[in-house]
N, C-alpha and C. Protein backbone atom coordinates (compact mmCIF):
# COMPACT_ATOMS: atom_id res chain seq x y z
N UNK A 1 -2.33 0.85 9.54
CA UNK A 1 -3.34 -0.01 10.15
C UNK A 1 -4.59 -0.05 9.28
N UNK A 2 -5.21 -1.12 9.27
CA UNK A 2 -6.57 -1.31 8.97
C UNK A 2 -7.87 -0.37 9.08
N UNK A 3 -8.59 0.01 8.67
CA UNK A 3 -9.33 1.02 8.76
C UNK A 3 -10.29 0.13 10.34
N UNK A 4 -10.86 -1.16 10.33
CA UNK A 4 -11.50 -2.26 10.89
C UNK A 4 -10.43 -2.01 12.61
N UNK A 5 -9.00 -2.12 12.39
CA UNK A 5 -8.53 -1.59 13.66
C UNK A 5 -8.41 -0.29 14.07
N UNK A 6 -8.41 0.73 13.51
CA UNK A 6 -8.34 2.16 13.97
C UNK A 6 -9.91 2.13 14.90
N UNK A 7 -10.92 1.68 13.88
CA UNK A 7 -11.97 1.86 14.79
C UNK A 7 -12.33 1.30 15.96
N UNK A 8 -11.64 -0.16 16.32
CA UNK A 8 -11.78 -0.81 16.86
C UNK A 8 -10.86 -0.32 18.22
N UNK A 9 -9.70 0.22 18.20
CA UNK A 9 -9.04 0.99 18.84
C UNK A 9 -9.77 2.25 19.56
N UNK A 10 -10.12 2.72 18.82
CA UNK A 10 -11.35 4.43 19.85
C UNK A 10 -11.98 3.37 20.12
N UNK A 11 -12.87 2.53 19.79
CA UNK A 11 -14.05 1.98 20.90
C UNK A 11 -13.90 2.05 21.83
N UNK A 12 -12.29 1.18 22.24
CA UNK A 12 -12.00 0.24 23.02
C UNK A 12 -11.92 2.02 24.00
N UNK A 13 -10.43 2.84 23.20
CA UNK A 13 -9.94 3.67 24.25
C UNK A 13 -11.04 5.19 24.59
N UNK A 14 -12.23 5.19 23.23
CA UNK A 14 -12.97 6.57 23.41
C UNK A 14 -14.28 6.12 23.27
N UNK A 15 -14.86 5.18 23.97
CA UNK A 15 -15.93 4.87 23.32
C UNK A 15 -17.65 5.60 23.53
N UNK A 16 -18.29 5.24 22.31
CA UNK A 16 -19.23 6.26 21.81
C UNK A 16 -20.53 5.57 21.78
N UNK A 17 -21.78 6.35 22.08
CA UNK A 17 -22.51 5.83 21.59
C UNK A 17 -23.39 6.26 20.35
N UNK A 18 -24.30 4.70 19.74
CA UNK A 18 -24.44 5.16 18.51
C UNK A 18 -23.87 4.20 17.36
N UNK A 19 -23.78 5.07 16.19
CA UNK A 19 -23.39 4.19 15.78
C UNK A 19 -22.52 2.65 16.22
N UNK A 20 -22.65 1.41 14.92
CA UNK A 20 -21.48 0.64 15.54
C UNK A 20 -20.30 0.61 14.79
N UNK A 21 -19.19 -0.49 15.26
CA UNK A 21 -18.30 0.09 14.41
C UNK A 21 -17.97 -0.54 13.03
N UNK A 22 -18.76 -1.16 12.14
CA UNK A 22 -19.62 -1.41 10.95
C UNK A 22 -19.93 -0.31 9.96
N UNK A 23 -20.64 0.20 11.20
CA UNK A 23 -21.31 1.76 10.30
C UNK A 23 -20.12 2.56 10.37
N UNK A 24 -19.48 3.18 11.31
CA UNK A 24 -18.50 4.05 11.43
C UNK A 24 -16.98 3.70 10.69
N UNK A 25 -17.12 1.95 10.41
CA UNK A 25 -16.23 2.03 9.45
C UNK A 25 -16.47 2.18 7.97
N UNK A 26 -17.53 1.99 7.97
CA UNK A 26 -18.55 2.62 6.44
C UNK A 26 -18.77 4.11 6.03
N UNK A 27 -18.79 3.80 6.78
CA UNK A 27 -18.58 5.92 6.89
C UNK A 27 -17.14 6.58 6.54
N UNK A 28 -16.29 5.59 7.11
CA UNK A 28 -15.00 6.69 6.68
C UNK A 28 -14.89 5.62 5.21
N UNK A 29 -14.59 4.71 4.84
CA UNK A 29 -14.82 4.50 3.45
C UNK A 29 -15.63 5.52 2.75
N UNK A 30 -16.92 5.31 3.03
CA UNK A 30 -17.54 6.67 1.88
C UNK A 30 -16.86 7.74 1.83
N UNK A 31 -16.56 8.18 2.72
CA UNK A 31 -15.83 9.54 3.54
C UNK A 31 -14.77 9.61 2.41
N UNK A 32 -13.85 8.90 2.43
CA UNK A 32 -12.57 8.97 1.77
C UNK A 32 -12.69 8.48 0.46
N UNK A 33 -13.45 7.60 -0.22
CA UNK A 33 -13.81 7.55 -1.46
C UNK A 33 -14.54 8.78 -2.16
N UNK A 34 -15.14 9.34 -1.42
CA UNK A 34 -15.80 11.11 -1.61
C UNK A 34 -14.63 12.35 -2.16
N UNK A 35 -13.79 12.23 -0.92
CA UNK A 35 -12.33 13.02 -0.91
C UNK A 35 -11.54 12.26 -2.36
N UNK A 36 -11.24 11.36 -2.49
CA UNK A 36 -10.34 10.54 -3.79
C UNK A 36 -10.90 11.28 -4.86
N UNK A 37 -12.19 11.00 -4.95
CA UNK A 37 -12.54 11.24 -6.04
C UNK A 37 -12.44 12.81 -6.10
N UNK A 38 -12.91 13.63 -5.37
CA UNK A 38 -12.42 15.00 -5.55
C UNK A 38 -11.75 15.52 -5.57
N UNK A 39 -10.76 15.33 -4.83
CA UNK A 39 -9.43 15.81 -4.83
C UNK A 39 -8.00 14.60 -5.89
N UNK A 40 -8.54 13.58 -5.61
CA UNK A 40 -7.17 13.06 -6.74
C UNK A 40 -5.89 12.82 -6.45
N UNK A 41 -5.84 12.59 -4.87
CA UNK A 41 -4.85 12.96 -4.40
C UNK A 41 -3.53 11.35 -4.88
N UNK A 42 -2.59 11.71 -5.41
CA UNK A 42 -2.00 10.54 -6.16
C UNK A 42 -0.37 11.23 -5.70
N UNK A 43 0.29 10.67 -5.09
CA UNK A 43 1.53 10.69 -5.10
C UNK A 43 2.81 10.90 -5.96
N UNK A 44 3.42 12.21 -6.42
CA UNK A 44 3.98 12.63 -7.39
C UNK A 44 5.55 11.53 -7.55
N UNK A 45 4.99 10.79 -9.11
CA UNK A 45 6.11 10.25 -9.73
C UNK A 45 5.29 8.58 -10.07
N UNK A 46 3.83 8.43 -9.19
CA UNK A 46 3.40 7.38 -9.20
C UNK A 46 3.40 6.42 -10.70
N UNK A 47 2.73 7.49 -11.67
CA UNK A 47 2.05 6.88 -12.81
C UNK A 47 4.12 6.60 -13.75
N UNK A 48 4.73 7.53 -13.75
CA UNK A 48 5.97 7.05 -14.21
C UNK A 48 6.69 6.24 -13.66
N UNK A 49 6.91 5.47 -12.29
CA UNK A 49 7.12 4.39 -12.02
C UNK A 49 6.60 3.44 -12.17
N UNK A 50 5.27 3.44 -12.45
CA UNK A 50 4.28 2.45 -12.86
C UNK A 50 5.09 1.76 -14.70
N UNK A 51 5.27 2.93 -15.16
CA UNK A 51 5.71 2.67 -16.14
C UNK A 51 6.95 2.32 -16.83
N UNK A 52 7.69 2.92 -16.05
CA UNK A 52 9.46 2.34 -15.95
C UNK A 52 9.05 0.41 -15.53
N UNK A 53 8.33 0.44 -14.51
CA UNK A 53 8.42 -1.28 -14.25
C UNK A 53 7.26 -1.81 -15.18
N UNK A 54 6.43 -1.15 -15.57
CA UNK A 54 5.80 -1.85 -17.21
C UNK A 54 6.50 -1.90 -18.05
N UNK A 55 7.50 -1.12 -18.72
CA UNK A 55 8.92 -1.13 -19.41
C UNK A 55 9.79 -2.12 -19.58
N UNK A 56 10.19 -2.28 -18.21
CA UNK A 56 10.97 -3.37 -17.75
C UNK A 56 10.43 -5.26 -17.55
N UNK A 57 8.85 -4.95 -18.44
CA UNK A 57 8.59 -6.35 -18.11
C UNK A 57 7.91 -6.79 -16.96
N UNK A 58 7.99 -6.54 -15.87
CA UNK A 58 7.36 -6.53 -14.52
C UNK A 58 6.61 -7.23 -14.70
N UNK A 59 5.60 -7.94 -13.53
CA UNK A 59 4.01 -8.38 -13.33
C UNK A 59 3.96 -7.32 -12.10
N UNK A 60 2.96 -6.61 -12.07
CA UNK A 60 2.75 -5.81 -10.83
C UNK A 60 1.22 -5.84 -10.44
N UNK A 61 1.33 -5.75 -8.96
CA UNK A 61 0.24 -6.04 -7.98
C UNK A 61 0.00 -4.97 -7.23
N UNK A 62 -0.58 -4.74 -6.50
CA UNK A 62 -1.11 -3.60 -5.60
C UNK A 62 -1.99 -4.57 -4.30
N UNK A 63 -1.05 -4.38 -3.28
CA UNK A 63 -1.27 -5.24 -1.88
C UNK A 63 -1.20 -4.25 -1.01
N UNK A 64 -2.41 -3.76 -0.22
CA UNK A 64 -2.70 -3.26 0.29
C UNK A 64 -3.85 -3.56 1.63
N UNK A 65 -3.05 -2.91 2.44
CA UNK A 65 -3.99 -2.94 4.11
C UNK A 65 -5.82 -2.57 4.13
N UNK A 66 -6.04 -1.78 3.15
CA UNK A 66 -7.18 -1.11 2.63
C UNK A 66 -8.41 -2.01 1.99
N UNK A 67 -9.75 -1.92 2.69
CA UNK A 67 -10.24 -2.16 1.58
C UNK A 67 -11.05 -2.11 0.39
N UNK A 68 -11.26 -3.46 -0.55
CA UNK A 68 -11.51 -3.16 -1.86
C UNK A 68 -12.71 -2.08 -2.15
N UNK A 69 -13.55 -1.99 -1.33
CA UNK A 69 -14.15 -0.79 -1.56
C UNK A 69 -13.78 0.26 -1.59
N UNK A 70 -12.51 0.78 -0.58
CA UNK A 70 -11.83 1.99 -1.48
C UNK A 70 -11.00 1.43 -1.80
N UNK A 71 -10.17 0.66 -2.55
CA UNK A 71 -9.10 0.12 -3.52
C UNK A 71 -9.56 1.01 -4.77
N UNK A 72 -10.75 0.10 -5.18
CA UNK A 72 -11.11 0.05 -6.54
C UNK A 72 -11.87 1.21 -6.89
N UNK A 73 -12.22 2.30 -5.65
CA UNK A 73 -13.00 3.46 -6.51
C UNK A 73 -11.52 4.42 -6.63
N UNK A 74 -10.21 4.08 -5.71
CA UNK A 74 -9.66 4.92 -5.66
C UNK A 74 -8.74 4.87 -7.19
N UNK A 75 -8.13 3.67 -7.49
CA UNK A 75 -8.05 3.25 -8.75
C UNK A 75 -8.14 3.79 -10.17
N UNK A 76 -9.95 3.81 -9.60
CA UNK A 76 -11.00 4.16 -11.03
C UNK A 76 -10.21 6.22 -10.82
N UNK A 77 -10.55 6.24 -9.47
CA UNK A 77 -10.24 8.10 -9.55
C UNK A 77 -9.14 8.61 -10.00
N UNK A 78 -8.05 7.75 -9.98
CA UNK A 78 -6.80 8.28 -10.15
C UNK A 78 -6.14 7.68 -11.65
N UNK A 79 -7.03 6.86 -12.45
CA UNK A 79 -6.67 6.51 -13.43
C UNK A 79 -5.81 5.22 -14.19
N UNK A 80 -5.69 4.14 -12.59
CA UNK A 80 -4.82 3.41 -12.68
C UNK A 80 -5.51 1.94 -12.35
N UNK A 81 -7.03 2.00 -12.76
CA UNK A 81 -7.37 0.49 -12.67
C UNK A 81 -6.99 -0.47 -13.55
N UNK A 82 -6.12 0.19 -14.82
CA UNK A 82 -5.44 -1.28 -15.69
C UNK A 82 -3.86 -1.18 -15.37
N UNK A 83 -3.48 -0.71 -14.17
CA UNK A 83 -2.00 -0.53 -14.09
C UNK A 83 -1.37 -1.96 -13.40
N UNK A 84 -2.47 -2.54 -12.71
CA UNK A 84 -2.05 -3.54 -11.86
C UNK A 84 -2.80 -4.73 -12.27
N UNK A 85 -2.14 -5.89 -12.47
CA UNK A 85 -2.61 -7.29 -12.96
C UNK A 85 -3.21 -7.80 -11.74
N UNK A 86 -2.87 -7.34 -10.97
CA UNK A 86 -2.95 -7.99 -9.22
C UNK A 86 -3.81 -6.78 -8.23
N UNK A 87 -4.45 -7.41 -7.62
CA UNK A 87 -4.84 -6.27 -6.58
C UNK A 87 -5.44 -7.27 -5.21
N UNK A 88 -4.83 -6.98 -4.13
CA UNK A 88 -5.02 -7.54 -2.83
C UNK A 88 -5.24 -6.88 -1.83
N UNK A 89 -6.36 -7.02 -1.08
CA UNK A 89 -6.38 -6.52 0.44
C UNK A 89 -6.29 -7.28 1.60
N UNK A 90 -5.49 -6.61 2.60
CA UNK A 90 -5.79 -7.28 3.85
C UNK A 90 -6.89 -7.30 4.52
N UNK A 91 -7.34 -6.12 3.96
CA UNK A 91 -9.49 -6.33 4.92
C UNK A 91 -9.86 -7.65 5.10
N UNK A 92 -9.67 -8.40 4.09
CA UNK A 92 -10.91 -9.79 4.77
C UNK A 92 -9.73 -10.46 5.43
N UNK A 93 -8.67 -10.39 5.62
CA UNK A 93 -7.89 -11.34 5.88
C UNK A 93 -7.77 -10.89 7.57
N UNK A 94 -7.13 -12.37 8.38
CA UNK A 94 -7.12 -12.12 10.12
C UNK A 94 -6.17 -11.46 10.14
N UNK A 95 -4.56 -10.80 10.01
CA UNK A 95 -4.08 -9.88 10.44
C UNK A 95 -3.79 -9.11 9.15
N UNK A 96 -3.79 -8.03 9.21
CA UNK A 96 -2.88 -6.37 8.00
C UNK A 96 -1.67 -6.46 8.31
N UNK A 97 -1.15 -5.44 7.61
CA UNK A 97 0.66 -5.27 7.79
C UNK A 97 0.60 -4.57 8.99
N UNK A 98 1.78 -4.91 9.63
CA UNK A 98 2.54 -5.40 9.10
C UNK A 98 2.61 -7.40 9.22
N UNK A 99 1.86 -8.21 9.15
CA UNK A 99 1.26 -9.23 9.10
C UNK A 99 2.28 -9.17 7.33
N UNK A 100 2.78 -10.22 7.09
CA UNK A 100 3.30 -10.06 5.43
C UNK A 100 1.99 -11.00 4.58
N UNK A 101 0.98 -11.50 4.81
CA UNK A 101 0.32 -12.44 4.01
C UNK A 101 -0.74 -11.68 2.88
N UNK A 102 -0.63 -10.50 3.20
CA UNK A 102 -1.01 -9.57 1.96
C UNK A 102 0.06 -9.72 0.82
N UNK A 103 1.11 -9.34 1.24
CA UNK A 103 2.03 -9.69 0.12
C UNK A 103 2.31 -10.94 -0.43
N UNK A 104 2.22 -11.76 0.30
CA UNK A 104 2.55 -13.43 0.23
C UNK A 104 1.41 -13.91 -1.37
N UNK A 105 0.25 -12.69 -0.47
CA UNK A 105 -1.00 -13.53 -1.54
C UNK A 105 -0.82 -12.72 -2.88
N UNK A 106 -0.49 -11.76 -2.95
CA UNK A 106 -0.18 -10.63 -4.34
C UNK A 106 0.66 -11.61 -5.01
N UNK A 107 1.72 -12.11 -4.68
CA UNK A 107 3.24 -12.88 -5.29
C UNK A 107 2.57 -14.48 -5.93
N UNK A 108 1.55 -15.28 -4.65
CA UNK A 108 1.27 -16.27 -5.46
C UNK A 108 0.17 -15.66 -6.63
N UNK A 109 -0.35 -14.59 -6.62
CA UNK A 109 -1.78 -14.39 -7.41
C UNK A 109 -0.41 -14.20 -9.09
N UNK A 110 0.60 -13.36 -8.59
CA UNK A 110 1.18 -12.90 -9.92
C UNK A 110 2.30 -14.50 -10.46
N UNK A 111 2.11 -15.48 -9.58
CA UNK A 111 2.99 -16.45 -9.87
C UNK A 111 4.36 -16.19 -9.88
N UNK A 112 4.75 -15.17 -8.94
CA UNK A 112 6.32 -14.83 -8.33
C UNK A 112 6.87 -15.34 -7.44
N UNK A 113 8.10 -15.76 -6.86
CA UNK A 113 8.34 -15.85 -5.26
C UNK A 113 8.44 -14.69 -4.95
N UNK A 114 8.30 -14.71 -3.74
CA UNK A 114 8.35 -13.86 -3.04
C UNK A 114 9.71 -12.92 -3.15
N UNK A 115 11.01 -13.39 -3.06
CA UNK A 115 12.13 -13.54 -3.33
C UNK A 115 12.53 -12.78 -4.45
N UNK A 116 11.82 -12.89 -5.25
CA UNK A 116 11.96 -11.96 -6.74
C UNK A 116 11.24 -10.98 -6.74
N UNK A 117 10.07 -10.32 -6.29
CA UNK A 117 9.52 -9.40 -6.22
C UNK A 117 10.35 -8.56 -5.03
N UNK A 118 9.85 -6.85 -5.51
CA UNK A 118 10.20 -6.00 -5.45
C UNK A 118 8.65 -5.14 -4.57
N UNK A 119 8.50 -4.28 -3.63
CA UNK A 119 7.65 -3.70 -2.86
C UNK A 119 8.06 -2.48 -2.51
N UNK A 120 6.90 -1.45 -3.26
CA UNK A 120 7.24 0.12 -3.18
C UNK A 120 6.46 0.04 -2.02
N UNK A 121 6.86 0.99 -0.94
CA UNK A 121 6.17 1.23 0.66
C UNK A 121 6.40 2.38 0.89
N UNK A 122 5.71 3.47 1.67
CA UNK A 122 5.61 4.67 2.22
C UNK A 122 5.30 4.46 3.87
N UNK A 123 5.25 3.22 3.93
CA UNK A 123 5.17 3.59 5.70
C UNK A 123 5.92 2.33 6.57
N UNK A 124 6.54 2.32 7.52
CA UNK A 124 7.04 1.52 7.87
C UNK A 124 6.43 0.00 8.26
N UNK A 125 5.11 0.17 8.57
CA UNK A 125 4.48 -0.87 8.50
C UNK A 125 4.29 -1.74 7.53
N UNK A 126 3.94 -1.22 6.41
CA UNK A 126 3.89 -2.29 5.46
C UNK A 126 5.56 -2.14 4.54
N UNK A 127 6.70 -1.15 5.23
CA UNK A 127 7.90 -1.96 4.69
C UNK A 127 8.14 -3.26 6.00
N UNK A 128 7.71 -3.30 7.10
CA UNK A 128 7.96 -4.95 7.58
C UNK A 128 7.15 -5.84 6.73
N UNK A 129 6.17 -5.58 6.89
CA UNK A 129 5.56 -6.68 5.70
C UNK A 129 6.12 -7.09 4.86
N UNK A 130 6.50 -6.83 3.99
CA UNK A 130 7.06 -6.61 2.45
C UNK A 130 8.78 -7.39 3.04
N UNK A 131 9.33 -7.11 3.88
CA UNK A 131 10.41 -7.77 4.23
C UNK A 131 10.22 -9.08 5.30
N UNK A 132 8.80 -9.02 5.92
CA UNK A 132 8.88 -10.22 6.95
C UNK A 132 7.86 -11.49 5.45
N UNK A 133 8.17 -10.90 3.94
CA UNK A 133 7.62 -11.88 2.91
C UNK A 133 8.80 -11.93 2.02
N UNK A 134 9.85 -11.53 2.50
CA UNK A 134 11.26 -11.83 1.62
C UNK A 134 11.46 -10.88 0.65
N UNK A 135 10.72 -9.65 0.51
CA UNK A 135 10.78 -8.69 -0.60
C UNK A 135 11.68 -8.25 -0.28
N UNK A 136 12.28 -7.71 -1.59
CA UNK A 136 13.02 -6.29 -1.95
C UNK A 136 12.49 -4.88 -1.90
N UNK A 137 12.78 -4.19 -1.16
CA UNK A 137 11.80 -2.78 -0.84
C UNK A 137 12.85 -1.83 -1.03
N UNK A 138 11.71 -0.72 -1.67
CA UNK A 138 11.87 0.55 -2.06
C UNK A 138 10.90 1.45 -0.97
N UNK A 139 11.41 2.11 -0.21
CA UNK A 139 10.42 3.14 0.51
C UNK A 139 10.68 4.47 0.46
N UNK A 140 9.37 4.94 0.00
CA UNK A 140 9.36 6.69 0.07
C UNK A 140 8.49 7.04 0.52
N UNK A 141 9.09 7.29 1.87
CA UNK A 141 8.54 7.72 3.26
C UNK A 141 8.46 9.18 3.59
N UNK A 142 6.96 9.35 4.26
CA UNK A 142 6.60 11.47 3.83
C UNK A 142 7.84 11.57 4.57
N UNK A 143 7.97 13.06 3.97
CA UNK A 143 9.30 13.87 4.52
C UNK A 143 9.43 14.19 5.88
N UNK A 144 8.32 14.51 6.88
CA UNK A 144 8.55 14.41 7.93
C UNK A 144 8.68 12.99 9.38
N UNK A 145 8.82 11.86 7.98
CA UNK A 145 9.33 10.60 8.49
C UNK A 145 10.88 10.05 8.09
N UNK A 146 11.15 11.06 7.01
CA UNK A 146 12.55 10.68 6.27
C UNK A 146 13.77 10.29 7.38
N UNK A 147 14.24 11.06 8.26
CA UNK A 147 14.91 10.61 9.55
C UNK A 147 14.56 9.59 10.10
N UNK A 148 13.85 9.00 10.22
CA UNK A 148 13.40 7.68 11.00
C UNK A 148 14.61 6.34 10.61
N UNK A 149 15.77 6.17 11.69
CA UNK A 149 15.67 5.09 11.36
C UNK A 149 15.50 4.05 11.08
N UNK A 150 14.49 3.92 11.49
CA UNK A 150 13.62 2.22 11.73
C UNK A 150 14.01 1.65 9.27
N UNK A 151 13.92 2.88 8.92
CA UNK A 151 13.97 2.63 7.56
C UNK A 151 15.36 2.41 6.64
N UNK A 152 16.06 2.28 7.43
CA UNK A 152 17.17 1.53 7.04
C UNK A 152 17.10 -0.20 6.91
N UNK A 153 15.96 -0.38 7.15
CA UNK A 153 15.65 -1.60 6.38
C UNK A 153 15.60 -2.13 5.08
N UNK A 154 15.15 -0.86 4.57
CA UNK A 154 14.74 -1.13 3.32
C UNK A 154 16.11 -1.29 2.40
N UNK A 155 15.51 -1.58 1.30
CA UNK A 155 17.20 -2.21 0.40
C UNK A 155 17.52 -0.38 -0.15
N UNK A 156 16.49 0.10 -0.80
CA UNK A 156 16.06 1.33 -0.94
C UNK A 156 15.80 2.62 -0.49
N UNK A 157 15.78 4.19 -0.63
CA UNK A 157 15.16 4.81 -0.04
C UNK A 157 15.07 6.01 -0.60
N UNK A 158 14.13 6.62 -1.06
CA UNK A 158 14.01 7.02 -1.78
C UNK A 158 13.00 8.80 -1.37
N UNK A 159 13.52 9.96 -1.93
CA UNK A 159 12.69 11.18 -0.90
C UNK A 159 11.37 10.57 -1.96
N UNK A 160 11.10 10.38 -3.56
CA UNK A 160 10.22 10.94 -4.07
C UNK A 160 10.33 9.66 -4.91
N UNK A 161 8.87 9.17 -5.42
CA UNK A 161 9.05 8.54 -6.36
C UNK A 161 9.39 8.88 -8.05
N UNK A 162 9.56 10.30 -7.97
CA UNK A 162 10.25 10.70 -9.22
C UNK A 162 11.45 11.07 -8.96
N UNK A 163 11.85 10.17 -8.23
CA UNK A 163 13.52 9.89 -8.54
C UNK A 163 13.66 8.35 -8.74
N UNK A 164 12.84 7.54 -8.94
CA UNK A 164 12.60 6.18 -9.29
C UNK A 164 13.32 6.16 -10.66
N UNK A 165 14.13 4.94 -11.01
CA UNK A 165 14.26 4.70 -12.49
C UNK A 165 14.38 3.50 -12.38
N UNK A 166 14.65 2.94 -13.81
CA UNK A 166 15.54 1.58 -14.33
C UNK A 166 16.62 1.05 -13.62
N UNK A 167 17.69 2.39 -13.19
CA UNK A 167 19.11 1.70 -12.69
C UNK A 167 18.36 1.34 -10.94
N UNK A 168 17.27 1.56 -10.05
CA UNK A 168 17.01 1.44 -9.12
C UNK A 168 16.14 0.22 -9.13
N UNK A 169 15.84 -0.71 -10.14
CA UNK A 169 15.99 -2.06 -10.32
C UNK A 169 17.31 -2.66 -10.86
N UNK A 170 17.85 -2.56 -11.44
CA UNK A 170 18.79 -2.95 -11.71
C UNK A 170 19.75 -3.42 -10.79
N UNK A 171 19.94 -2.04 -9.73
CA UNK A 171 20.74 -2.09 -8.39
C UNK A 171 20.31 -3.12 -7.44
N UNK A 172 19.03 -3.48 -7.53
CA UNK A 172 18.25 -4.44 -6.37
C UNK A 172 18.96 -6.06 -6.31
C-alpha cells in the first residue's frame, strides 16, 4: 500500500490528534529515508540481477507504489540511481498496486508493451499489478510469505534473488 493510504487508514480506524496526515506522512518519508541511508538495507542478489538483465540487453524501469521522495534518496543510498532508465511512482497517481497503471506507465515511458516486459515483485500486491498489466512476473516473496498460495500466479518464483539468472529469462 501507499504510504498516503496506510495513513489514511489509522485516521479513519485510530484517529489522533495533531498532526495532519500530510505531516505524518512526511514524517515517515523522512523517517525511512533516515533508516535507508543508514542502514542500506538492499535485498541480497539485487545489484547482480540488475546486471544479468543489463547483460541481456533489457530497458529497465523501477515502478513503484512509493514515493519519489523516497525513490530517489533510496536509490542514491544503495547505489543504483543509474541502474534504471525508468523510474515511476504511484504517489501522484489516483490508485497504487495493486491498481496496474504504475506499470502501464514504466512500459510506455521505456517504449515496451506491456506484453514483453518482465516484473520482479516481492509482495503480492504489486505481483497483481504487474499481471492485471500483462507482465511476466518473477516474485521473491519474504520467507515467511513463501507458502502463500495466492503466488502461484506468478510465471516465476523464486526464494532469493541470487538464484536469478539468464536461463530464468530465457524460460519466460
Amino acid at each position: 500500500m501507499r504510504i498516503d493510504e496506510i495513513v489514511k487508514y489509522y485516521a479513519r480506524t485510530q484517529p489522533w490528534q495533531g498532526p495532519s496526515n500530510a505531516d505524518v506522512q512526511a514524517r515517515i518519508v523522512a523517517r525511512v529515508v533516515e533508516l535507508v541511508k543508514d542502514e542500506k538495507p538492499i535485498m541480497p542478489g539485487v545489484k547482480e540481477a540488475l546486471a544479468i538483465c543489463h547483460q541481456a540487453g533489457l530497458k529497465i524501469a523501477l515502478a513503484s507504489s512509493s514515493p519519489l521522495t523516497l525513490i530517489y534518496p533510496t536509490l542514491d543510498a544503495l547505489g543504483l540511481s543509474d541502474a534504471f532508465e525508468v523510474v515511476k511512482s504511484a504517489g501522484e497517481l489516483k490508485h497504487g498496486k495493486p491498481h496496474p497503471e504504475v506499470y502501464l506507465n514504466a512500459a510506455i515511458a521505456l517504449g515496451v508493451e506491456p506484453e514483453e516486459c518482465v516484473a520482479f515483485e516481492d509482495s503480492f500486491t504489486g505481483l497483481l499489478a504487474a499481471k492485471a498489466a500483462s507482465m511476466k512476473t518473477i516474485v521473491v516473496p519474504a520467507a515467511h510469505e513463501w507458502e502463500d498460495p495466492r503466488f502461484v500466479i506468478a510465471d516465476q518464483k523464486l526464494a532469493s534473488l541470487k538464484a536469478f539468472s539468464a536461463e530464468n529469462l530465457v524460460s519466460l
